[in-house]
PDB file of N, CA and C in Angstrom:
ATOM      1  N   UNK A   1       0.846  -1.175   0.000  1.00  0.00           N
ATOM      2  CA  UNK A   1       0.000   0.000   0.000  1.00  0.00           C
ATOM      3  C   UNK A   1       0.892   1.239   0.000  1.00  0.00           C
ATOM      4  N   UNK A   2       0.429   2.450  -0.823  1.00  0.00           N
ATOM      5  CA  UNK A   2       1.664   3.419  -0.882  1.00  0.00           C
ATOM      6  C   UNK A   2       0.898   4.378   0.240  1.00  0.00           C
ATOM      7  N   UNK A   3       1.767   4.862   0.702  1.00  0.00           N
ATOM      8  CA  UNK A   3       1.050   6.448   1.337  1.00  0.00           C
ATOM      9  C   UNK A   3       0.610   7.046   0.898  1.00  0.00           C
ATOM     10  N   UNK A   4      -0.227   7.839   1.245  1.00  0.00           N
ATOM     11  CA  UNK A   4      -0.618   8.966   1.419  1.00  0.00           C
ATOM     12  C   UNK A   4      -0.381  10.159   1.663  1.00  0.00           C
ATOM     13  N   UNK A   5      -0.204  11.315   0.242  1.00  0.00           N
ATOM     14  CA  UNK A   5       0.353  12.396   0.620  1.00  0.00           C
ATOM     15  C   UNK A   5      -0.320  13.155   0.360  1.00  0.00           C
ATOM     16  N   UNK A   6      -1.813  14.061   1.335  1.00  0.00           N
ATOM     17  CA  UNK A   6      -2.202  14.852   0.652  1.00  0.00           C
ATOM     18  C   UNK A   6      -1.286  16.529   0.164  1.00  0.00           C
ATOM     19  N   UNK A   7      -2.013  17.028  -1.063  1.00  0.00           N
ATOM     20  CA  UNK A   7      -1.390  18.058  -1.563  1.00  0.00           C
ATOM     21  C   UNK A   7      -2.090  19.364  -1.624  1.00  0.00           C
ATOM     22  N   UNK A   8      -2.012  20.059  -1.100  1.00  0.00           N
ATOM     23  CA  UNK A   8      -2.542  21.660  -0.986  1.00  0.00           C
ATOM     24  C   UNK A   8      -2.639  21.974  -2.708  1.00  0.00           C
ATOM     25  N   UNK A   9      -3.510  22.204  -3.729  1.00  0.00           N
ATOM     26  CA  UNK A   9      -3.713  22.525  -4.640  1.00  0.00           C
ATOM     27  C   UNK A   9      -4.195  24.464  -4.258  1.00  0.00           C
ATOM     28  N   UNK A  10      -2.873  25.150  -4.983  1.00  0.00           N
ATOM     29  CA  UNK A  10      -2.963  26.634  -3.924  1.00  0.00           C
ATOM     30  C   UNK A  10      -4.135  27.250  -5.455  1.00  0.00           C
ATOM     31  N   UNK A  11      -5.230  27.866  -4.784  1.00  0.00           N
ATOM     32  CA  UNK A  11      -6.360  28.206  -4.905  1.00  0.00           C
ATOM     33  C   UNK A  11      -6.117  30.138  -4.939  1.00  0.00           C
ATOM     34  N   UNK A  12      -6.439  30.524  -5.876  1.00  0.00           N
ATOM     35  CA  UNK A  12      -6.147  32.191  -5.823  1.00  0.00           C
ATOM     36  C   UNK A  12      -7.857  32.854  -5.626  1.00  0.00           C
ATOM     37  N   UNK A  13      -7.942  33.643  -4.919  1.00  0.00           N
ATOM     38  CA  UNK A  13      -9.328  34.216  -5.011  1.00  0.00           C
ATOM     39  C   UNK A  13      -9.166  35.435  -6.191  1.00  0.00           C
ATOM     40  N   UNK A  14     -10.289  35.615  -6.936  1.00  0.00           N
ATOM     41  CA  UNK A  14     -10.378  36.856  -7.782  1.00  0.00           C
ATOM     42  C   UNK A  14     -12.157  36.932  -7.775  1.00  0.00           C
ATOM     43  N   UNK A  15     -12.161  38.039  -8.493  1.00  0.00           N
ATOM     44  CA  UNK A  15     -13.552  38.610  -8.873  1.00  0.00           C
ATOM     45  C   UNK A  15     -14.004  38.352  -9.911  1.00  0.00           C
ATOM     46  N   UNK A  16     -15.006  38.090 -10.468  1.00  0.00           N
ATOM     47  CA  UNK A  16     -15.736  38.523 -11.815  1.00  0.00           C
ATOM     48  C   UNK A  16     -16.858  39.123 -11.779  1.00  0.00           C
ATOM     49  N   UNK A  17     -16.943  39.908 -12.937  1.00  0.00           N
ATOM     50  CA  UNK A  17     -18.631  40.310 -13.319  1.00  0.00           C
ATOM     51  C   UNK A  17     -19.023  39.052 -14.272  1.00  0.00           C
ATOM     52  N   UNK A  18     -20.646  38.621 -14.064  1.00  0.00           N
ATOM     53  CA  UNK A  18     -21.260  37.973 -15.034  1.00  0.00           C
ATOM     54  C   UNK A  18     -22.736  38.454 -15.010  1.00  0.00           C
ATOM     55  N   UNK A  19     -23.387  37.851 -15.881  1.00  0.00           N
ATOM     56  CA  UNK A  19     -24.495  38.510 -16.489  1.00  0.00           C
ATOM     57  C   UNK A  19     -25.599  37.650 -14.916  1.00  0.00           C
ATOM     58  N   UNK A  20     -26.576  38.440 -14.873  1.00  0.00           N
ATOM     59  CA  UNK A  20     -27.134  37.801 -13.484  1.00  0.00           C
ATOM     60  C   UNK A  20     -28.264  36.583 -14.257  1.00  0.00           C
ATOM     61  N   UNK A  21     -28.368  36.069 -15.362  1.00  0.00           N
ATOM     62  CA  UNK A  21     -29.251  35.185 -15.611  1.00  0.00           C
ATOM     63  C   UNK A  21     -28.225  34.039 -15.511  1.00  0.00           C
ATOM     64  N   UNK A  22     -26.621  34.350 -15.910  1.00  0.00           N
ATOM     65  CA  UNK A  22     -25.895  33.395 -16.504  1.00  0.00           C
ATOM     66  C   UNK A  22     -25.550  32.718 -14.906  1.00  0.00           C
ATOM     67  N   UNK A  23     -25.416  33.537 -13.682  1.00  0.00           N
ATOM     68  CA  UNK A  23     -25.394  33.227 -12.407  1.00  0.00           C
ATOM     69  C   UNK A  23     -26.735  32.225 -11.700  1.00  0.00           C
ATOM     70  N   UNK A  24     -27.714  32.455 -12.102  1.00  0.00           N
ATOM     71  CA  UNK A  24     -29.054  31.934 -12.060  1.00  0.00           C
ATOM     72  C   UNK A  24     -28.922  29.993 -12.244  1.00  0.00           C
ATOM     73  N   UNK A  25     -28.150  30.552 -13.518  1.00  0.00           N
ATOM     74  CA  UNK A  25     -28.086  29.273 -14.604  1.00  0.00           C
ATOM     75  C   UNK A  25     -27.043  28.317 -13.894  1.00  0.00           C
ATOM     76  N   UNK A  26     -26.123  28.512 -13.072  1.00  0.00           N
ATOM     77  CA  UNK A  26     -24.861  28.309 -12.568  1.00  0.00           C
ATOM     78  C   UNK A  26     -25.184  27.805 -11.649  1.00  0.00           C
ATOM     79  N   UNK A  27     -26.158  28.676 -10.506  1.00  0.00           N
ATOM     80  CA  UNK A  27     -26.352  28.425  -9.191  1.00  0.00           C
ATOM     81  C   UNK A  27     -27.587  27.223  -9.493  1.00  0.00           C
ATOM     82  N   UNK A  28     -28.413  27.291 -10.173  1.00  0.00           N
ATOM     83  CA  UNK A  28     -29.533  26.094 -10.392  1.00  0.00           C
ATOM     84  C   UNK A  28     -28.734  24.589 -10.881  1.00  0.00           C
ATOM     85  N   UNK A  29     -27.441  25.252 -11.660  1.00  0.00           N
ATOM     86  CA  UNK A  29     -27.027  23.520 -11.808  1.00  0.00           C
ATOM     87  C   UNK A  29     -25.880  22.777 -10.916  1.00  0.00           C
ATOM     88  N   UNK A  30     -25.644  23.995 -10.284  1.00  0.00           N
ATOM     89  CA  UNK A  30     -24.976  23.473  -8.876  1.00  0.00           C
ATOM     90  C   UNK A  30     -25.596  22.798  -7.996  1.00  0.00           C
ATOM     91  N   UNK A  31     -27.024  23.163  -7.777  1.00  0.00           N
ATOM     92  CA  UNK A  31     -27.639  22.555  -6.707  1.00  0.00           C
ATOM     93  C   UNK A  31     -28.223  21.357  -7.255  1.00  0.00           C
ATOM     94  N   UNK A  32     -28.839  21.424  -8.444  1.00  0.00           N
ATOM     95  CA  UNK A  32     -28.975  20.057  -9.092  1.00  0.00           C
ATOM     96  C   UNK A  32     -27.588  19.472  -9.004  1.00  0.00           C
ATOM     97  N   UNK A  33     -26.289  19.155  -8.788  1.00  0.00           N
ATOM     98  CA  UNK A  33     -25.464  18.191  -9.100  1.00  0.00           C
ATOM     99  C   UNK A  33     -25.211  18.120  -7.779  1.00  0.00           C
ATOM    100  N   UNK A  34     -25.051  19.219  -6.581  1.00  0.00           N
ATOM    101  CA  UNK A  34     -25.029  18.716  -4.928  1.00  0.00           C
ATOM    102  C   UNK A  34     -23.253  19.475  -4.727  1.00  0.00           C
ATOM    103  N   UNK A  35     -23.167  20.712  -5.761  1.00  0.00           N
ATOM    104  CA  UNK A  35     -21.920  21.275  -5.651  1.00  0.00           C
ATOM    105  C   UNK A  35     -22.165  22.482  -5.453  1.00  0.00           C
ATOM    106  N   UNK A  36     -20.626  23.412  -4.961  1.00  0.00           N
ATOM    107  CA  UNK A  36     -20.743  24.645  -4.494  1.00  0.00           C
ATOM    108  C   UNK A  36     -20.971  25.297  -5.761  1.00  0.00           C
ATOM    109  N   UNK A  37     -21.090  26.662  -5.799  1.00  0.00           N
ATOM    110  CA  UNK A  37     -21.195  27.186  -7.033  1.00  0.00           C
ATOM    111  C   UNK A  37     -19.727  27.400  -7.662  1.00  0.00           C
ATOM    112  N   UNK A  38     -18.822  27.823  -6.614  1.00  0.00           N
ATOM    113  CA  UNK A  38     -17.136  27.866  -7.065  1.00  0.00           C
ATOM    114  C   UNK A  38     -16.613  26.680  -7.901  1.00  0.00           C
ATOM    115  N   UNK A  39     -17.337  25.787  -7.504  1.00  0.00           N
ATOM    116  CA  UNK A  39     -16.347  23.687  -7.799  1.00  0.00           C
ATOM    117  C   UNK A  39     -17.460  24.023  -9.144  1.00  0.00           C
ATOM    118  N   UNK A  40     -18.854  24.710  -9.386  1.00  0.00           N
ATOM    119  CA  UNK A  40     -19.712  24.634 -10.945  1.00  0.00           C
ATOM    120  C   UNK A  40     -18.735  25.339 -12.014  1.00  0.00           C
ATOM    121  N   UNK A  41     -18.213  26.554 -11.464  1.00  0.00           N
ATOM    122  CA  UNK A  41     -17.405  27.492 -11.675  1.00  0.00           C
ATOM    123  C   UNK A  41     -16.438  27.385 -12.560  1.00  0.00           C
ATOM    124  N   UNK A  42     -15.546  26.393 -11.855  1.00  0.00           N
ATOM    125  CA  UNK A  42     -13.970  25.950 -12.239  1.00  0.00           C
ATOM    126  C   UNK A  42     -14.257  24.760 -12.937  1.00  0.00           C
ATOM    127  N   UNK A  43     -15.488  23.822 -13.132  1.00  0.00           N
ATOM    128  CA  UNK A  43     -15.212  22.651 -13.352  1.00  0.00           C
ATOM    129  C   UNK A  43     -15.595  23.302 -15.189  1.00  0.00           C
ATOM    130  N   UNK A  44     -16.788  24.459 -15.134  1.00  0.00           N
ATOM    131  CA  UNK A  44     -17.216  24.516 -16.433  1.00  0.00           C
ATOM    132  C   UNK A  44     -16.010  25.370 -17.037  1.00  0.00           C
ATOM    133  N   UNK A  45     -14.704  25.795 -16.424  1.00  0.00           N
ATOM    134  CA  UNK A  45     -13.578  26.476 -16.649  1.00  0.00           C
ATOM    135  C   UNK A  45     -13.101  25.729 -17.303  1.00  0.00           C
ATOM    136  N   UNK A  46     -12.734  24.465 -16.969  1.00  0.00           N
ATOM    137  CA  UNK A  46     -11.831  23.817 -16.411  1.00  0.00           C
ATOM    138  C   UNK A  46     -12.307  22.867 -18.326  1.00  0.00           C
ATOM    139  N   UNK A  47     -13.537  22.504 -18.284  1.00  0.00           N
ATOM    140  CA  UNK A  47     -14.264  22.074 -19.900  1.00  0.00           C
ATOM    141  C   UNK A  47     -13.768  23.022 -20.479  1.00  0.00           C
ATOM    142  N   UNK A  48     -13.900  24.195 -20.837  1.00  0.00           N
ATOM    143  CA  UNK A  48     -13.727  24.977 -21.854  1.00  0.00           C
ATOM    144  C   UNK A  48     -12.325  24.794 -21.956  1.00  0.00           C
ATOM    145  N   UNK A  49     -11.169  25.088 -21.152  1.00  0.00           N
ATOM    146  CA  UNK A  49      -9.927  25.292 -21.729  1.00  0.00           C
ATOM    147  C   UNK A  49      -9.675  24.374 -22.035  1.00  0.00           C
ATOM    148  N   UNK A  50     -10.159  22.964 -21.498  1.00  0.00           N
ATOM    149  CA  UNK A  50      -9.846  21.553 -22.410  1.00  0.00           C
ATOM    150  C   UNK A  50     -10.352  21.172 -23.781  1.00  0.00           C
ATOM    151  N   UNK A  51     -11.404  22.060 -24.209  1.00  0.00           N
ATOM    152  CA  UNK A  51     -12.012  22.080 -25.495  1.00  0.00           C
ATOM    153  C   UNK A  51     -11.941  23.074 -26.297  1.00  0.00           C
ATOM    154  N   UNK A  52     -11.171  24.007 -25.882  1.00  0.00           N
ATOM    155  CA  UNK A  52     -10.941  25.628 -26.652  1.00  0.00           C
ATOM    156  C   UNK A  52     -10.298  24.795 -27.878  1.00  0.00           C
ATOM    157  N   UNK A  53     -10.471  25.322 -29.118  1.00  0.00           N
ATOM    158  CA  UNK A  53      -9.588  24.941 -30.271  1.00  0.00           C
ATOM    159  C   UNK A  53      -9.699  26.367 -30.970  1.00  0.00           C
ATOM    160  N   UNK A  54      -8.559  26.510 -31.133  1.00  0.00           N
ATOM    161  CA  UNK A  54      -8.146  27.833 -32.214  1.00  0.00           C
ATOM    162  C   UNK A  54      -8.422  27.793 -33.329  1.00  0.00           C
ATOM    163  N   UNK A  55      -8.866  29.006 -33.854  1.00  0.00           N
ATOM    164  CA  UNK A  55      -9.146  28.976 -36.002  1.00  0.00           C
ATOM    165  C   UNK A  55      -7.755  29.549 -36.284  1.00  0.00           C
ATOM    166  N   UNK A  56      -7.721  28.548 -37.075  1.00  0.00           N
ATOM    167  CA  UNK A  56      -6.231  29.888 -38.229  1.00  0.00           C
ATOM    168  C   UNK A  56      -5.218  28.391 -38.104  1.00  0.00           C
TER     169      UNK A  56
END
């Protein structure tokens, strides 16, 4: 069995503006999945930069 090392994943706070329906939309599918709105946040972040594809 190997150890166990947990790892501090360092977390930066910032701000955004968003549109207040698009927050609506965010906070309703957070609570449908049983997540914070921050973890809805980063995870739909987190899709896009894995699916961004460039033109040109």
């Amino acid at each position: 069995m190997s150890n166990f090392k947990p790892i501090k994943n360092e977390k930066i706070v910032i701000s955004i503006r968003i549109d207040r329906d698009m927050l609506t939309i965010l906070d309703g599918l957070a609570n449908e999945t049983d997540i914070s709105r921050n973890e809805m946040i980063i995870q739909c972040i987190e899709y896009a930069l894995n699916n961004f594809k460039k033109e040109g």
